[in-house]
Protein backbone atom coordinates (compact mmCIF):
# COMPACT_ATOMS: atom_id res chain seq x y z
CA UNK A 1 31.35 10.89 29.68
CA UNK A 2 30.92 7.51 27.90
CA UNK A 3 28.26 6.65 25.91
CA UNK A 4 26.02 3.90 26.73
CA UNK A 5 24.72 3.97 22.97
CA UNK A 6 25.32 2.69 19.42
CA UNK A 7 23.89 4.72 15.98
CA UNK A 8 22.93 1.37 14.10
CA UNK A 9 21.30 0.54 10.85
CA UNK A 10 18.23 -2.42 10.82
CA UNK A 11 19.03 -4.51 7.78
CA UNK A 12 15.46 -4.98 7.41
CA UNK A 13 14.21 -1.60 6.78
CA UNK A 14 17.10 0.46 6.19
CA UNK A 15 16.67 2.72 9.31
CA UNK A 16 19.06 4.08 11.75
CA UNK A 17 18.38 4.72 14.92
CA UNK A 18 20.14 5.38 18.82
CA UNK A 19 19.47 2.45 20.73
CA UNK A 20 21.18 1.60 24.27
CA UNK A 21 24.27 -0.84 24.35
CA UNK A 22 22.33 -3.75 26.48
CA UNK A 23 19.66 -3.75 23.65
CA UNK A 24 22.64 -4.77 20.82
CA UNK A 25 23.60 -8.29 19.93
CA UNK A 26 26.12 -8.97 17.69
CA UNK A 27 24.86 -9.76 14.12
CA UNK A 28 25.96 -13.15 12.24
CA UNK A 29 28.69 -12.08 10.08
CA UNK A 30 26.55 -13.67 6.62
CA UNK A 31 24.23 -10.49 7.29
CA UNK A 32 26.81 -8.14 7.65
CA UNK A 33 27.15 -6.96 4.35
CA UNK A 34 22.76 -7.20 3.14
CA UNK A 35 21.31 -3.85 2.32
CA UNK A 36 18.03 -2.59 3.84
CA UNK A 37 15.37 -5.65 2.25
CA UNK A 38 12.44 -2.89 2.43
CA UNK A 39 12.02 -0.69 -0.49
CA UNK A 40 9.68 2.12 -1.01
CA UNK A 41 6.14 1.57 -2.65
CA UNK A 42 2.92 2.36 -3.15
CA UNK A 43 -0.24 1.21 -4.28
CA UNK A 44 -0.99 0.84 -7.61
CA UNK A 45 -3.93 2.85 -10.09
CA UNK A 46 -5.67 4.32 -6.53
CA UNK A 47 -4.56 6.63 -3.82
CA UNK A 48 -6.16 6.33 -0.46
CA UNK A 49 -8.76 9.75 0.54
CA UNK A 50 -6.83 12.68 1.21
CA UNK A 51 -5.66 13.25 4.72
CA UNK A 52 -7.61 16.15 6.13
CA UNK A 53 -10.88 13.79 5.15
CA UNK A 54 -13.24 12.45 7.94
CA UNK A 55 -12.52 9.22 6.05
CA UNK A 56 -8.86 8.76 6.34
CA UNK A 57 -8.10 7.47 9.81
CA UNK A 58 -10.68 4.41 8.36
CA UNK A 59 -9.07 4.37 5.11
CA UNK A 60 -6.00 3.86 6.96
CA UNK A 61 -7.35 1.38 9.55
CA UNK A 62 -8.84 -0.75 6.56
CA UNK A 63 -5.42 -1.37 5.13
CA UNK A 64 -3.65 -2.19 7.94
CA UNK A 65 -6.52 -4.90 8.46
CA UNK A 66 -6.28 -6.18 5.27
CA UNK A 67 -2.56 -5.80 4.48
CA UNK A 68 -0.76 -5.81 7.84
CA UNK A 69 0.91 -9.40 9.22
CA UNK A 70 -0.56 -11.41 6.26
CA UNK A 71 1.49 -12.91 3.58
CA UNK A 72 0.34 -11.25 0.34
CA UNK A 73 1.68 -10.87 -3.68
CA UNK A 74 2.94 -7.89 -4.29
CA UNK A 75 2.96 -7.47 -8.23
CA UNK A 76 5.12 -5.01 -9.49
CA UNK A 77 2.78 -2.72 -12.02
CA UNK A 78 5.21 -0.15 -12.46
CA UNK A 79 8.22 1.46 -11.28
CA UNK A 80 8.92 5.15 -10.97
CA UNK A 81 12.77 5.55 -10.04
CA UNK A 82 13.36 3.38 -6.84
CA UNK A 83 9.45 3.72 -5.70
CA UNK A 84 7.64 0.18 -6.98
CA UNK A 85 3.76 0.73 -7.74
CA UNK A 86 2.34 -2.18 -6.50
CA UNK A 87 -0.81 -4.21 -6.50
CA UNK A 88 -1.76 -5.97 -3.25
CA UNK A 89 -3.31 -9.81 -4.05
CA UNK A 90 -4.24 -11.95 -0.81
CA UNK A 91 -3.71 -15.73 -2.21
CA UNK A 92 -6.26 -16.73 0.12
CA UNK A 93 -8.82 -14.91 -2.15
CA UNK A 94 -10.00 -17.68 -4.04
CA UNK A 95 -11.14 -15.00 -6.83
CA UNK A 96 -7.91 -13.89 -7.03
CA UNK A 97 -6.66 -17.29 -8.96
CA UNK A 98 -8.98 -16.51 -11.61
CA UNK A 99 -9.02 -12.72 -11.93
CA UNK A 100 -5.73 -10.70 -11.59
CA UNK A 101 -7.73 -7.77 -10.70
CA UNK A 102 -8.87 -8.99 -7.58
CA UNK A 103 -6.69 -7.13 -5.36
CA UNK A 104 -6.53 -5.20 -1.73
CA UNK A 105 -6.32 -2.27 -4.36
CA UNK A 106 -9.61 -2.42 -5.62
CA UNK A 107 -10.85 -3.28 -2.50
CA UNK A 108 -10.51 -0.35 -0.66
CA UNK A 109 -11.84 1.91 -3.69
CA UNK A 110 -14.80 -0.47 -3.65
CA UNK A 111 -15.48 0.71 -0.28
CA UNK A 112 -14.77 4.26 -0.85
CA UNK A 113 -12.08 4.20 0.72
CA UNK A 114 -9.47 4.98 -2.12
CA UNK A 115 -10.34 6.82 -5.88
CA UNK A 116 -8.85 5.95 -9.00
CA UNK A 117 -5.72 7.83 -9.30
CA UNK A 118 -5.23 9.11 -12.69
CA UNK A 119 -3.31 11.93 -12.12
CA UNK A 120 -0.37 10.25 -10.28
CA UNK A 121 -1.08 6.66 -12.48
CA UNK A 122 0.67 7.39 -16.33
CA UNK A 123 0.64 3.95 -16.77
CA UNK A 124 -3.48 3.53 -15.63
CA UNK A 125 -4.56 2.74 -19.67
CA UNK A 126 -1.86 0.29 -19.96
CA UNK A 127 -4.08 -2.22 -17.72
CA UNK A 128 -7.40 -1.77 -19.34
CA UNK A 129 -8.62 -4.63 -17.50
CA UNK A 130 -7.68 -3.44 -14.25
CA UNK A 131 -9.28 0.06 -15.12
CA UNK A 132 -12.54 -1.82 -16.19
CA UNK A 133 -12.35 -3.19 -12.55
CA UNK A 134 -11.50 -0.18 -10.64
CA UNK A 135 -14.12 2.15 -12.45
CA UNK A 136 -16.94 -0.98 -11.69
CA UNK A 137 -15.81 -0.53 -7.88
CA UNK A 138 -16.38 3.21 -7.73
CA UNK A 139 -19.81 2.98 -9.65
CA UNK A 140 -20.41 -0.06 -6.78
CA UNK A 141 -19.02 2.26 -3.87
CA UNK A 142 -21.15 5.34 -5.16
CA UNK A 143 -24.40 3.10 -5.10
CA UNK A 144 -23.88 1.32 -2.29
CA UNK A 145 -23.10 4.96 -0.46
CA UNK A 146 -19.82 3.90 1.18
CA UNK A 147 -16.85 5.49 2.18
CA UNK A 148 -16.07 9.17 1.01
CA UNK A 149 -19.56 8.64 -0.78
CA UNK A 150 -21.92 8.45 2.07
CA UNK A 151 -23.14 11.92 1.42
CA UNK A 152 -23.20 11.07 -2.87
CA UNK A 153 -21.15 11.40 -5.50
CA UNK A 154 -17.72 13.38 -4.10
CA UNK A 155 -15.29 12.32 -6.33
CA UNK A 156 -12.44 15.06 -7.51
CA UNK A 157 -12.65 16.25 -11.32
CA UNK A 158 -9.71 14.57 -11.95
């Protein structure tokens, strides 16, 4: 039998994938040759609250509304082999001109959605500033009850 499908790689992510022959146009030969443009990342100095937490699926939800379709700096903070640490700025932030710390990052650990991630972060005392900032959002998200701290003070002994 022949088949009525092509294995192709997206140049924008890097993926392959089995996609039907009338869904294929040809690609302008200047692209041919372009790696995937996506790389593999992370947020930098926080991790979001664990999976099997009541709080993920709106840990997750508040990223993708404050990430997702916008046009955003990604500073590189670190790198760890091909996976870039990154912290998230939105330049429509007017804070964020002033203070490099103001950052999606912070954000979400303000709202308990994230912790300070000092296990994973070696590089974490290397920004003092930004660790000055992250620890003032926890205290801010414990007071203010938010997040994974509804209920008090849950954070892991870390």
């Amino acid at each position: 039998p022949l088949k009525k499908e092509a294995e192709v790689t997206f140049i924008d992510y890097g993926n392959q994938d089995t996609v039907p022959f009338k869904d294929i146009r040809p690609l302008d030969p200047k692209f041919r040759s372009l790696p995937g443009q996506a790389q593999d990342a992370r947020l930098s100095f926080v991790k979001l609250v664990d999976p099997n937490s009541e709080y993920y699926s709106e840990a997750l939800d508040r990223f993708k509304s404050l990430a997702e379709g916008r046009k955003l700096i990604a500073n590189v903070d670190a790198r760890e082999g091909q996976l870039l640490h990154l912290r998230l700025i939105d330049p429509s932030d007017p804070a964020s001109a002033s203070d490099p710390t103001v950052c999606i990052n912070a954000d979400l650990v303000r709202e308990g959605l994230a912790s300070v991630d000092r296990k994973g972060c070696r590089y974490l005392q290397s920004y003092p500033v930004m660790l000055k900032r992250l620890q003032d959002s926890v205290a801010g998200a414990k007071r203010d009850r938010l997040g994974m701290f509804e209920l008090g003070d849950v954070e892991e002994d870390e």
